[in-house]
PDB file of N, CA and C in Angstrom:
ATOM      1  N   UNK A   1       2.446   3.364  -4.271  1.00  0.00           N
ATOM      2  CA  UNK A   1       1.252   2.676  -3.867  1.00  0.00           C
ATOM      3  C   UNK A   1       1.645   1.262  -3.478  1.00  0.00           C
ATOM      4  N   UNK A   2       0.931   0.986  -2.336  1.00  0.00           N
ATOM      5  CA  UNK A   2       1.408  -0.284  -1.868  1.00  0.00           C
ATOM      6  C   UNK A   2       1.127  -1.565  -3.064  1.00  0.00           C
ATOM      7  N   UNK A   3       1.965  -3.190  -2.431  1.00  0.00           N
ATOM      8  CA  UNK A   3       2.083  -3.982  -3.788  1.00  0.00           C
ATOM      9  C   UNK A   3       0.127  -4.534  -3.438  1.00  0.00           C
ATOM     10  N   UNK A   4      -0.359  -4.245  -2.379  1.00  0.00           N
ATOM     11  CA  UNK A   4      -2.010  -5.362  -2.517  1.00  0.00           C
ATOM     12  C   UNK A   4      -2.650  -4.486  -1.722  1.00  0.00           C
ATOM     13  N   UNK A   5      -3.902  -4.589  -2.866  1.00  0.00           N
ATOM     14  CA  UNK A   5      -4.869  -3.480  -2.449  1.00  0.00           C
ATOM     15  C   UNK A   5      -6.122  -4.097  -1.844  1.00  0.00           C
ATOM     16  N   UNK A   6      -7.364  -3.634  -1.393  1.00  0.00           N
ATOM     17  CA  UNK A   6      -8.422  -4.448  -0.558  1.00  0.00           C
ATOM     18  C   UNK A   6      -9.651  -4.635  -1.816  1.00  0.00           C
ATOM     19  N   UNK A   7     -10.303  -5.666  -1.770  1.00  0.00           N
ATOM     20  CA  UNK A   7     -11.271  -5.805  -2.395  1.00  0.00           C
ATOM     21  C   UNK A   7     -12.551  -5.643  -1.522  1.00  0.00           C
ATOM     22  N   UNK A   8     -13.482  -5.372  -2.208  1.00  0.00           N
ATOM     23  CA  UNK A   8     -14.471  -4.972  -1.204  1.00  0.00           C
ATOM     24  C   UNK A   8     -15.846  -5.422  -1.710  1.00  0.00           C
ATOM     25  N   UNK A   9     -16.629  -5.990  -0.795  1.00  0.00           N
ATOM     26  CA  UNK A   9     -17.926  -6.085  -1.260  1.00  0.00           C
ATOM     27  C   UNK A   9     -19.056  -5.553  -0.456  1.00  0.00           C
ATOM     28  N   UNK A  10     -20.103  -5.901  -0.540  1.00  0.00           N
ATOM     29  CA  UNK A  10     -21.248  -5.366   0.626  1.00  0.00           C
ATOM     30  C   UNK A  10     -21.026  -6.323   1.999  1.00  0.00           C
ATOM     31  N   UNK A  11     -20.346  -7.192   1.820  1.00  0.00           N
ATOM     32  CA  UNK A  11     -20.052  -8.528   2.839  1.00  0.00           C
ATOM     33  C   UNK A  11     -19.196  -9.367   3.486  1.00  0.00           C
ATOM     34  N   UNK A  12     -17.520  -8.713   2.320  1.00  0.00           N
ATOM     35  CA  UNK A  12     -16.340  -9.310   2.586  1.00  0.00           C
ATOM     36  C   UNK A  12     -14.991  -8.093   2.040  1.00  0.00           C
ATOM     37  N   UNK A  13     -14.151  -8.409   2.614  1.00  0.00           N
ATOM     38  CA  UNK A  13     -13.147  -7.441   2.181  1.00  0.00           C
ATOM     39  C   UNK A  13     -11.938  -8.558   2.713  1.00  0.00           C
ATOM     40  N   UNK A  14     -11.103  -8.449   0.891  1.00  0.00           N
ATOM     41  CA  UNK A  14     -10.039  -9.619   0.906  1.00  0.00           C
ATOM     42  C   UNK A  14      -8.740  -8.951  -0.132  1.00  0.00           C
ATOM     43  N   UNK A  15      -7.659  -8.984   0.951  1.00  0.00           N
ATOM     44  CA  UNK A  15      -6.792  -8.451   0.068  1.00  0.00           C
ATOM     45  C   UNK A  15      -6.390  -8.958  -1.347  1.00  0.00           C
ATOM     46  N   UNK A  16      -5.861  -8.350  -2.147  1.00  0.00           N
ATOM     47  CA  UNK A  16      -5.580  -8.962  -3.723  1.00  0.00           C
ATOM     48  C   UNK A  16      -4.393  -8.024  -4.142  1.00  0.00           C
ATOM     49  N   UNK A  17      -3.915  -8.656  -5.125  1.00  0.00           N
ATOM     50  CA  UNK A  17      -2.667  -7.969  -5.533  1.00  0.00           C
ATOM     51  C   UNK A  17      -2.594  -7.352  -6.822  1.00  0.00           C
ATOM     52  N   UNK A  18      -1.902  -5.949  -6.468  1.00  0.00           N
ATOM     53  CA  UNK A  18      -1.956  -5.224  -7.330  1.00  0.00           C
ATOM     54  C   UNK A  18      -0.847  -5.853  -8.727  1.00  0.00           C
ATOM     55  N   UNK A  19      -1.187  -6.131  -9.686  1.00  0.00           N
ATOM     56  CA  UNK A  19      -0.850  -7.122 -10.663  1.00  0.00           C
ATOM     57  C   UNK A  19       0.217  -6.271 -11.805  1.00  0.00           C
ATOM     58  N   UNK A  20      -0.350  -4.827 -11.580  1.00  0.00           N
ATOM     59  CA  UNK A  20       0.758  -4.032 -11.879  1.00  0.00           C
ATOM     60  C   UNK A  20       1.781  -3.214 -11.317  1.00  0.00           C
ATOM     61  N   UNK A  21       2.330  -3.704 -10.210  1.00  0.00           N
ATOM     62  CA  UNK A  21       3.679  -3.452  -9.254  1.00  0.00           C
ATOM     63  C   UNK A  21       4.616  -3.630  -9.964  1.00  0.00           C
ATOM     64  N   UNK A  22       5.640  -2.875  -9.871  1.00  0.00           N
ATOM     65  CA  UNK A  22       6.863  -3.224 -10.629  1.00  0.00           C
ATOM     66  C   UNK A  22       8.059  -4.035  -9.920  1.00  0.00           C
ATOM     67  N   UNK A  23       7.810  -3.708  -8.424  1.00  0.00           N
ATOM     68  CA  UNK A  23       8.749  -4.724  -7.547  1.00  0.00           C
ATOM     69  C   UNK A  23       7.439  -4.930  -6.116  1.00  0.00           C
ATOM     70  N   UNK A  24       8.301  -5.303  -5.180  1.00  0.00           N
ATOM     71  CA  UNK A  24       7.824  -5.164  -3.778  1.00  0.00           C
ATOM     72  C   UNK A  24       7.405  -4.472  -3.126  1.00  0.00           C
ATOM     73  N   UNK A  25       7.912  -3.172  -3.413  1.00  0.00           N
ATOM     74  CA  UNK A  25       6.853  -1.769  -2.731  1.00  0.00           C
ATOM     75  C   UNK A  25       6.113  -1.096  -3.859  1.00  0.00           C
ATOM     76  N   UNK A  26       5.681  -2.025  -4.865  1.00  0.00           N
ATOM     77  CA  UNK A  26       4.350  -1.393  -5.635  1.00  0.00           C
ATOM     78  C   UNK A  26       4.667  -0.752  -6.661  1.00  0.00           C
ATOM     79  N   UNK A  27       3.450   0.279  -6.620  1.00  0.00           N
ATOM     80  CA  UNK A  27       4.064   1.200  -7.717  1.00  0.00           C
ATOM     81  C   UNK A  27       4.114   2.942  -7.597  1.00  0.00           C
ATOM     82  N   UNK A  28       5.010   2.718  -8.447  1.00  0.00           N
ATOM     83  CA  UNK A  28       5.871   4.330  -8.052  1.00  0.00           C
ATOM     84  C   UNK A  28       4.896   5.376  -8.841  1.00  0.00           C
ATOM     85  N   UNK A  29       4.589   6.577  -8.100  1.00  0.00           N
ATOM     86  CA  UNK A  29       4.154   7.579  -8.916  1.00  0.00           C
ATOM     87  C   UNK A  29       5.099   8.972  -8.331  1.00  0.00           C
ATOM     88  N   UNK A  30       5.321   9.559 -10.138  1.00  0.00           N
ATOM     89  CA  UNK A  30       5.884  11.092  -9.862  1.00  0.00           C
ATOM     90  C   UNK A  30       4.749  11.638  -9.361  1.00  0.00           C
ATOM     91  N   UNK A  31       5.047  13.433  -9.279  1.00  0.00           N
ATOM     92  CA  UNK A  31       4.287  14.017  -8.722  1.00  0.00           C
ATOM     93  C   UNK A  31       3.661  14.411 -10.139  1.00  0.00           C
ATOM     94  N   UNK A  32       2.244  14.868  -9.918  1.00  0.00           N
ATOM     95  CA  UNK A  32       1.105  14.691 -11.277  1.00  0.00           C
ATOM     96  C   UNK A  32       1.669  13.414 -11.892  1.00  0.00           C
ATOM     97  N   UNK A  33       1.366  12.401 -12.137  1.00  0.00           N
ATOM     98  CA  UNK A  33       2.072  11.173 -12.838  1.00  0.00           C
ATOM     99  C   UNK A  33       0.560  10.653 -12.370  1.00  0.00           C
ATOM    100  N   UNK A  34      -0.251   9.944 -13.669  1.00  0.00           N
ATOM    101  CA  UNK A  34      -1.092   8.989 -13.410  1.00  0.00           C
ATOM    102  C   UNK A  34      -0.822   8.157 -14.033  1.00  0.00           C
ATOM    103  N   UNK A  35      -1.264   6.479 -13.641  1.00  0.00           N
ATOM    104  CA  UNK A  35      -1.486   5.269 -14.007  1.00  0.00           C
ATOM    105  C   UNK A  35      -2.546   4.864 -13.974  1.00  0.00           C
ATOM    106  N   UNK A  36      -2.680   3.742 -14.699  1.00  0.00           N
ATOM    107  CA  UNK A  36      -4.206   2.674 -14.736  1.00  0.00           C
ATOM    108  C   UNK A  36      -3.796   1.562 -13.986  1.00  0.00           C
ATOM    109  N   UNK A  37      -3.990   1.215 -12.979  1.00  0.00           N
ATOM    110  CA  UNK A  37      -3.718  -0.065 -12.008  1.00  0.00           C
ATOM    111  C   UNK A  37      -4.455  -1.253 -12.312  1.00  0.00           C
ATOM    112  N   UNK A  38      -4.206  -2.260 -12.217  1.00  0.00           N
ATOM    113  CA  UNK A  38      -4.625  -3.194 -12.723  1.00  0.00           C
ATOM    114  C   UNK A  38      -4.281  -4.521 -11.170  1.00  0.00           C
ATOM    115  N   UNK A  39      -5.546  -5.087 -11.048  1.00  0.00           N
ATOM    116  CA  UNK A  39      -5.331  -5.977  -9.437  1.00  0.00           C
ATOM    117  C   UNK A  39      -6.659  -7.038 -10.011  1.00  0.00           C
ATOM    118  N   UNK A  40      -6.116  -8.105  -8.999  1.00  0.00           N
ATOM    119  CA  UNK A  40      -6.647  -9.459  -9.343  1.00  0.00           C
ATOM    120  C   UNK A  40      -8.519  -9.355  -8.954  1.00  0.00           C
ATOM    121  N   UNK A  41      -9.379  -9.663  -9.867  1.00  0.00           N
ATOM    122  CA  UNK A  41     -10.426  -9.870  -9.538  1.00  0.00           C
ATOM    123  C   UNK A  41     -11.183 -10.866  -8.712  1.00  0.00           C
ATOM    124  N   UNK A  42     -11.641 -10.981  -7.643  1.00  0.00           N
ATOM    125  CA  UNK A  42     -12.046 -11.942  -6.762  1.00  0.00           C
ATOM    126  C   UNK A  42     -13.298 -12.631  -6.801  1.00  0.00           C
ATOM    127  N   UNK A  43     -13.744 -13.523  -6.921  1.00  0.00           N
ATOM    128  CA  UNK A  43     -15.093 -14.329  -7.113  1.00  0.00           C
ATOM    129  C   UNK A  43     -15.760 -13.230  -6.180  1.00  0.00           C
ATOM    130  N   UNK A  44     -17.040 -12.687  -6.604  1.00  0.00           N
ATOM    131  CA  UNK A  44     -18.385 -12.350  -5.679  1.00  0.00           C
ATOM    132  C   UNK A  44     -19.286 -11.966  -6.790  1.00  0.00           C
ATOM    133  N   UNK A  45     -20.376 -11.475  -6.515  1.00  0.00           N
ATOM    134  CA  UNK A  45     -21.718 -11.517  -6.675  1.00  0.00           C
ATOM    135  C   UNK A  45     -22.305 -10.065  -6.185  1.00  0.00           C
ATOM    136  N   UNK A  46     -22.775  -8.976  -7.360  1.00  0.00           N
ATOM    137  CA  UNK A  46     -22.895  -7.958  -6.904  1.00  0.00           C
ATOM    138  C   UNK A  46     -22.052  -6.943  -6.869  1.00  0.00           C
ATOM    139  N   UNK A  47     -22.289  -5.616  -5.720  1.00  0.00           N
ATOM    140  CA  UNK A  47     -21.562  -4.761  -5.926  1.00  0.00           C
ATOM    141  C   UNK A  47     -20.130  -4.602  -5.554  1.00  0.00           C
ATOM    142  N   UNK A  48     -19.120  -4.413  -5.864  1.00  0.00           N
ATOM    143  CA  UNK A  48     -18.113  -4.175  -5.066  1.00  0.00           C
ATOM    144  C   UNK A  48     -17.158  -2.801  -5.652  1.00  0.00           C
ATOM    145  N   UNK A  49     -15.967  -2.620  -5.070  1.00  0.00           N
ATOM    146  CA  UNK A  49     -14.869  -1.949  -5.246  1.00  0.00           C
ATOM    147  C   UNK A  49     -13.607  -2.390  -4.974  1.00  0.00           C
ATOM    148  N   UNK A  50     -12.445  -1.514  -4.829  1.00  0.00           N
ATOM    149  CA  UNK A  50     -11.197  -1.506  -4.110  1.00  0.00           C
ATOM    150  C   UNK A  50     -10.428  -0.502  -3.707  1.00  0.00           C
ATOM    151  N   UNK A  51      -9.815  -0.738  -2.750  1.00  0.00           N
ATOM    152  CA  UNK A  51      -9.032   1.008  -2.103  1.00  0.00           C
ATOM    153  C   UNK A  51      -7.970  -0.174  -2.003  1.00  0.00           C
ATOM    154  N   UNK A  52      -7.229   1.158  -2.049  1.00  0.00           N
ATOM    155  CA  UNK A  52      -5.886   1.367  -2.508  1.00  0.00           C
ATOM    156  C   UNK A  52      -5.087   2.107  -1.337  1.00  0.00           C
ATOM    157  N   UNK A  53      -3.757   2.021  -1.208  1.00  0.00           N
ATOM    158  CA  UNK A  53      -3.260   2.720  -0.117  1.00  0.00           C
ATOM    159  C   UNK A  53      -1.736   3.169  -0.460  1.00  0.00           C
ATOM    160  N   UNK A  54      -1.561   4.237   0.179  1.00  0.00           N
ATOM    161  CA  UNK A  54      -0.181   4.771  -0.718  1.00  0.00           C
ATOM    162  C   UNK A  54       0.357   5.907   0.661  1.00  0.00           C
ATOM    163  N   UNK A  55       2.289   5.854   0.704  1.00  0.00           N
ATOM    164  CA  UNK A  55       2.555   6.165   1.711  1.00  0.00           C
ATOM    165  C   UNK A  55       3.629   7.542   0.350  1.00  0.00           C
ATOM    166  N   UNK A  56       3.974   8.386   1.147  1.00  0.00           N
ATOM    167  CA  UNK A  56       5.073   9.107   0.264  1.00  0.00           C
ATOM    168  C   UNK A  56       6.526   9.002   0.664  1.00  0.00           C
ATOM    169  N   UNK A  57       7.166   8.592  -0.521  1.00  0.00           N
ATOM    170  CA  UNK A  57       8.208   8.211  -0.675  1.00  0.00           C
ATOM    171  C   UNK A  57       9.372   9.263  -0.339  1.00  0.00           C
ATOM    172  N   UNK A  58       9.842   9.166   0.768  1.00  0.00           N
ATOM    173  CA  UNK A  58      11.220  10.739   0.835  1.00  0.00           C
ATOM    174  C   UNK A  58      12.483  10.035   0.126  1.00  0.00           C
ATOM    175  N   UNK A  59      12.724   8.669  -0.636  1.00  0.00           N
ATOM    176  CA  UNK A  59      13.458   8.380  -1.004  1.00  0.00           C
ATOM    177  C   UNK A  59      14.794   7.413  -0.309  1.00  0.00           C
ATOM    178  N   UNK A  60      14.300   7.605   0.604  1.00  0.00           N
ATOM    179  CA  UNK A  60      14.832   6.457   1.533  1.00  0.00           C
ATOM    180  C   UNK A  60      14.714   4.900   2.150  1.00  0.00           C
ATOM    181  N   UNK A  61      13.441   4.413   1.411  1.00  0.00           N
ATOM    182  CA  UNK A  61      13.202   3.400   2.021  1.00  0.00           C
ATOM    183  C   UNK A  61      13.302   2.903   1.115  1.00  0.00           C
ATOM    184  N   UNK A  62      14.307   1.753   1.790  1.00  0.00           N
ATOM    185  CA  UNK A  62      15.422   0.784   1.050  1.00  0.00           C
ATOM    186  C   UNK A  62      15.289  -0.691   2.274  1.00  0.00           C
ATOM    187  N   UNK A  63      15.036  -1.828   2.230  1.00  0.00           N
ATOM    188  CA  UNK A  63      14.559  -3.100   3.014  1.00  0.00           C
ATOM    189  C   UNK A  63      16.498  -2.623   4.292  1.00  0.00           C
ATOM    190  N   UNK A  64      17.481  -2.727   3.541  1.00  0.00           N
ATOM    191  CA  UNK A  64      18.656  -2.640   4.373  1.00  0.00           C
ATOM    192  C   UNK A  64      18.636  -1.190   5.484  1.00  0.00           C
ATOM    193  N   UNK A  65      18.720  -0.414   4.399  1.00  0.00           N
ATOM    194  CA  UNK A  65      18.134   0.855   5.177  1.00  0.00           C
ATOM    195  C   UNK A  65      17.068   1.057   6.519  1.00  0.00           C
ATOM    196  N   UNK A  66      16.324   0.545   6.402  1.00  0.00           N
ATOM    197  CA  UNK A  66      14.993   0.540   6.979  1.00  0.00           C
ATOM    198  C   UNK A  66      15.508  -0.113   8.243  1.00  0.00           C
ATOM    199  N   UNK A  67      16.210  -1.561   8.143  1.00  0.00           N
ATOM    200  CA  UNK A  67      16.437  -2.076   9.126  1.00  0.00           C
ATOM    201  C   UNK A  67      17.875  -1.804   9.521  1.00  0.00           C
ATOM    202  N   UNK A  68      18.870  -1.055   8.930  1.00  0.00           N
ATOM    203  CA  UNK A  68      19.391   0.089  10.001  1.00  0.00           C
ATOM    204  C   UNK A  68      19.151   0.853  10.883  1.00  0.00           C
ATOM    205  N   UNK A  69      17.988   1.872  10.217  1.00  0.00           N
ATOM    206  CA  UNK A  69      17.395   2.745  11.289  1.00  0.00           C
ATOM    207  C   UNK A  69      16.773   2.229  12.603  1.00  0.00           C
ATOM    208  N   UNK A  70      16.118   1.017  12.394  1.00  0.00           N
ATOM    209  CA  UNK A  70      15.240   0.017  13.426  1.00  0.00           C
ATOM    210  C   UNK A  70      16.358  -0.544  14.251  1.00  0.00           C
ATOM    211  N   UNK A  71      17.754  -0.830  13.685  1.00  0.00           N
ATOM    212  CA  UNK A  71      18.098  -1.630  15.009  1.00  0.00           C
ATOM    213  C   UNK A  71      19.116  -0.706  15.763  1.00  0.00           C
ATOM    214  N   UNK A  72      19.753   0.672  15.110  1.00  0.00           N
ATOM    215  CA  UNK A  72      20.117   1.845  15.697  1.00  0.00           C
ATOM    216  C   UNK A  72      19.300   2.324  16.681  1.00  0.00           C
ATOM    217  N   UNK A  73      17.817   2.604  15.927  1.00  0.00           N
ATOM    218  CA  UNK A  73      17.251   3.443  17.283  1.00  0.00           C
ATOM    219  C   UNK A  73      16.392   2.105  18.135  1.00  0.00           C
ATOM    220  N   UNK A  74      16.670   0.634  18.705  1.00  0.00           N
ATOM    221  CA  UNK A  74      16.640  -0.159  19.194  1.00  0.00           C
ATOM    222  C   UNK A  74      18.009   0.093  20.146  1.00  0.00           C
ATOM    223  N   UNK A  75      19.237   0.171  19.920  1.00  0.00           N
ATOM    224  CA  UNK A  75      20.353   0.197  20.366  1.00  0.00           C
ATOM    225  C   UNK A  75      20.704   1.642  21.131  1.00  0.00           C
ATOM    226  N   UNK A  76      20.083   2.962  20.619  1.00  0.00           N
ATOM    227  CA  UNK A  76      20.149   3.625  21.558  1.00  0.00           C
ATOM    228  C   UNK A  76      18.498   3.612  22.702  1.00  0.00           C
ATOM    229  N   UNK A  77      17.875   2.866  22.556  1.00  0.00           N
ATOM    230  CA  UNK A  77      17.054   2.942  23.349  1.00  0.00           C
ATOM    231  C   UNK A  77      15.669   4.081  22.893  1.00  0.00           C
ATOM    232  N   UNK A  78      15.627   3.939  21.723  1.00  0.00           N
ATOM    233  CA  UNK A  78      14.712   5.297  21.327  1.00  0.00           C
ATOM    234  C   UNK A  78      14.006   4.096  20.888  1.00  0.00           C
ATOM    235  N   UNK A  79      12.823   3.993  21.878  1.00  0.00           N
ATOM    236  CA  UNK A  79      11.619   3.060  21.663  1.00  0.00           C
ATOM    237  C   UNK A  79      10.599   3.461  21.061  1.00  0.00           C
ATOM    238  N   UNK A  80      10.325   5.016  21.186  1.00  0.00           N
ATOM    239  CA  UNK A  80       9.189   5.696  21.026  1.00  0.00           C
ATOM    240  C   UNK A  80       9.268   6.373  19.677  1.00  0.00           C
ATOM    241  N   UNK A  81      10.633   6.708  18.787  1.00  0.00           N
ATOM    242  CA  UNK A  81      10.858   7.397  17.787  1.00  0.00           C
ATOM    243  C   UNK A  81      11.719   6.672  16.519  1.00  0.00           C
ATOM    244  N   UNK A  82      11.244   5.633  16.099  1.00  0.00           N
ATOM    245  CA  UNK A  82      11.636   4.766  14.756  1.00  0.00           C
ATOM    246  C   UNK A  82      11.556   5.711  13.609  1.00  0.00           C
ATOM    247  N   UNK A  83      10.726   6.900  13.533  1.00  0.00           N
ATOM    248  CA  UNK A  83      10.954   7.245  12.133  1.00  0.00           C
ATOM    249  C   UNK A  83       9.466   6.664  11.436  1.00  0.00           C
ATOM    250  N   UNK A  84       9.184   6.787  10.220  1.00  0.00           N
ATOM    251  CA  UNK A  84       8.197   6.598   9.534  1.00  0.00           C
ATOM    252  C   UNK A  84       7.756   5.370   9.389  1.00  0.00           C
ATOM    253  N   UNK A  85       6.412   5.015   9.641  1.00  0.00           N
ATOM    254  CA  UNK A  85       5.936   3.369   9.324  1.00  0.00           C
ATOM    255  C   UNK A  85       5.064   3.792   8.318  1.00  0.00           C
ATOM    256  N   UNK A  86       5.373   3.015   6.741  1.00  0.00           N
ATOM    257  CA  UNK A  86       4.513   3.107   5.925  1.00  0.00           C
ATOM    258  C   UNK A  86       3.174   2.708   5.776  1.00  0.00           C
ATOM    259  N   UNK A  87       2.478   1.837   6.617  1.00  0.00           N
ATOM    260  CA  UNK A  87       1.191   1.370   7.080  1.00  0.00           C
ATOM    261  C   UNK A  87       0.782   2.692   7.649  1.00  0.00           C
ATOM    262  N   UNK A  88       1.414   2.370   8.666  1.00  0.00           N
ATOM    263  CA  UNK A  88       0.502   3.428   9.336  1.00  0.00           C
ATOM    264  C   UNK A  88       0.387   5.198   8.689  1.00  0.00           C
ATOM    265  N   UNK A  89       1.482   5.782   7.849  1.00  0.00           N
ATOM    266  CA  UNK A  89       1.247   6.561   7.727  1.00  0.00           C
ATOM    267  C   UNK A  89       0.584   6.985   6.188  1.00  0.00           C
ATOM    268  N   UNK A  90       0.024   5.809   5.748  1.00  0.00           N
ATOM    269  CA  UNK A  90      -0.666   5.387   4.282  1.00  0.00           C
ATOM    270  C   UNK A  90      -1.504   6.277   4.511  1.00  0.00           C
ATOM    271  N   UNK A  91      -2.337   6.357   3.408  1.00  0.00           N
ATOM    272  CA  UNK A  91      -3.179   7.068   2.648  1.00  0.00           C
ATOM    273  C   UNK A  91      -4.617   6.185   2.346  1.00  0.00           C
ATOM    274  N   UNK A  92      -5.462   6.207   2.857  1.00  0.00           N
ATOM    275  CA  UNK A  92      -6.805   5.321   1.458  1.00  0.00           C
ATOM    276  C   UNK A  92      -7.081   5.915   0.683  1.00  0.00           C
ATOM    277  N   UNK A  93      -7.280   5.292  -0.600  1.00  0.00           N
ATOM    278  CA  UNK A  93      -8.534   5.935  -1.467  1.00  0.00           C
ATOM    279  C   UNK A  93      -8.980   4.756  -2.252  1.00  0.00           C
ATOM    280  N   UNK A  94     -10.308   5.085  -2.532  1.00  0.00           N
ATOM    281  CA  UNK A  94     -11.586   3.535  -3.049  1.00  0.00           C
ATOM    282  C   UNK A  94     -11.918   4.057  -4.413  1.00  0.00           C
ATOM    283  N   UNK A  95     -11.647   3.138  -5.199  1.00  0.00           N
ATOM    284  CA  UNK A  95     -12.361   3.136  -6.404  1.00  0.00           C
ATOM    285  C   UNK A  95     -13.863   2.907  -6.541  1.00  0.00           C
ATOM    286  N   UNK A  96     -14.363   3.755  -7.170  1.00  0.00           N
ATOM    287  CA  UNK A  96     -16.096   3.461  -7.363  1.00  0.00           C
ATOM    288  C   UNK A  96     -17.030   2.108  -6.978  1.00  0.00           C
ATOM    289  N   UNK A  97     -18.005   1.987  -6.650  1.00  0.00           N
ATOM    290  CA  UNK A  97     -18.551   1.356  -6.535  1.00  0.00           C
ATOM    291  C   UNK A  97     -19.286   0.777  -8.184  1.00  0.00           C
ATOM    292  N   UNK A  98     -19.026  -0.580  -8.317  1.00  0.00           N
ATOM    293  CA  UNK A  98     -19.342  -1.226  -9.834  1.00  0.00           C
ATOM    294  C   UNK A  98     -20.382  -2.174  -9.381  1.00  0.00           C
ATOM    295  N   UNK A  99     -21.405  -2.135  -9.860  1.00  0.00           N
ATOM    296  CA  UNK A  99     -21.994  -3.165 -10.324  1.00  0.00           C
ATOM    297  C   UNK A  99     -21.530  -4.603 -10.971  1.00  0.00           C
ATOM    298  N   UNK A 100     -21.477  -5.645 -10.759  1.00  0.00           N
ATOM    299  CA  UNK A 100     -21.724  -6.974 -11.687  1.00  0.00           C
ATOM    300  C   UNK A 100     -22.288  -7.207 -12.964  1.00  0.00           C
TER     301      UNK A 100
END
């Protein structure tokens, strides 16, 4: 799961950080493996939530790694086929809507 998740209200949506990451790319889950996440609460008034976003890990993404693959397939000219972007190929899911 990524390291900052979205806060949400009826009026604003502001990223915040997930406070229980263990490094830079967040936090790790096995398969069936649950956690209780824990992320910074933001001043508002009323109802809100937060979603969360999470990419799956094939075990390869490593910051050096990553930018191997990027400047290889830069160098052969493969503009169109980088391989996996974890944004984009994330996941949402929103925690309940809470009351104040």
């Amino acid at each position: 799961m990524f390291p900052v998740a979205r806060f949400e209200t009826s009026d604003q949506e502001r990223d915040t950080p997930v406070l229980t990451g263990s490094n830079f790319r967040g936090v790790y889950l096995a398969p069936g493996e649950a956690k209780s996440i824990q992320v910074a609460s933001l001043p508002h008034g009323g109802r809100w939530r937060v979603s969360f976003r999470y990419a799956r890990d094939d075990g390869r993404g490593h910051l050096l790694m990553d930018a191997r693959r990027e400047i290889t397939a830069q160098l052969r000219g493969d503009q169109g086929d980088r391989g996996s972007d974890d944004f984009r190929d994330s996941v949402a899911f929103f925690s309940e809507w809470t009351e104040k």
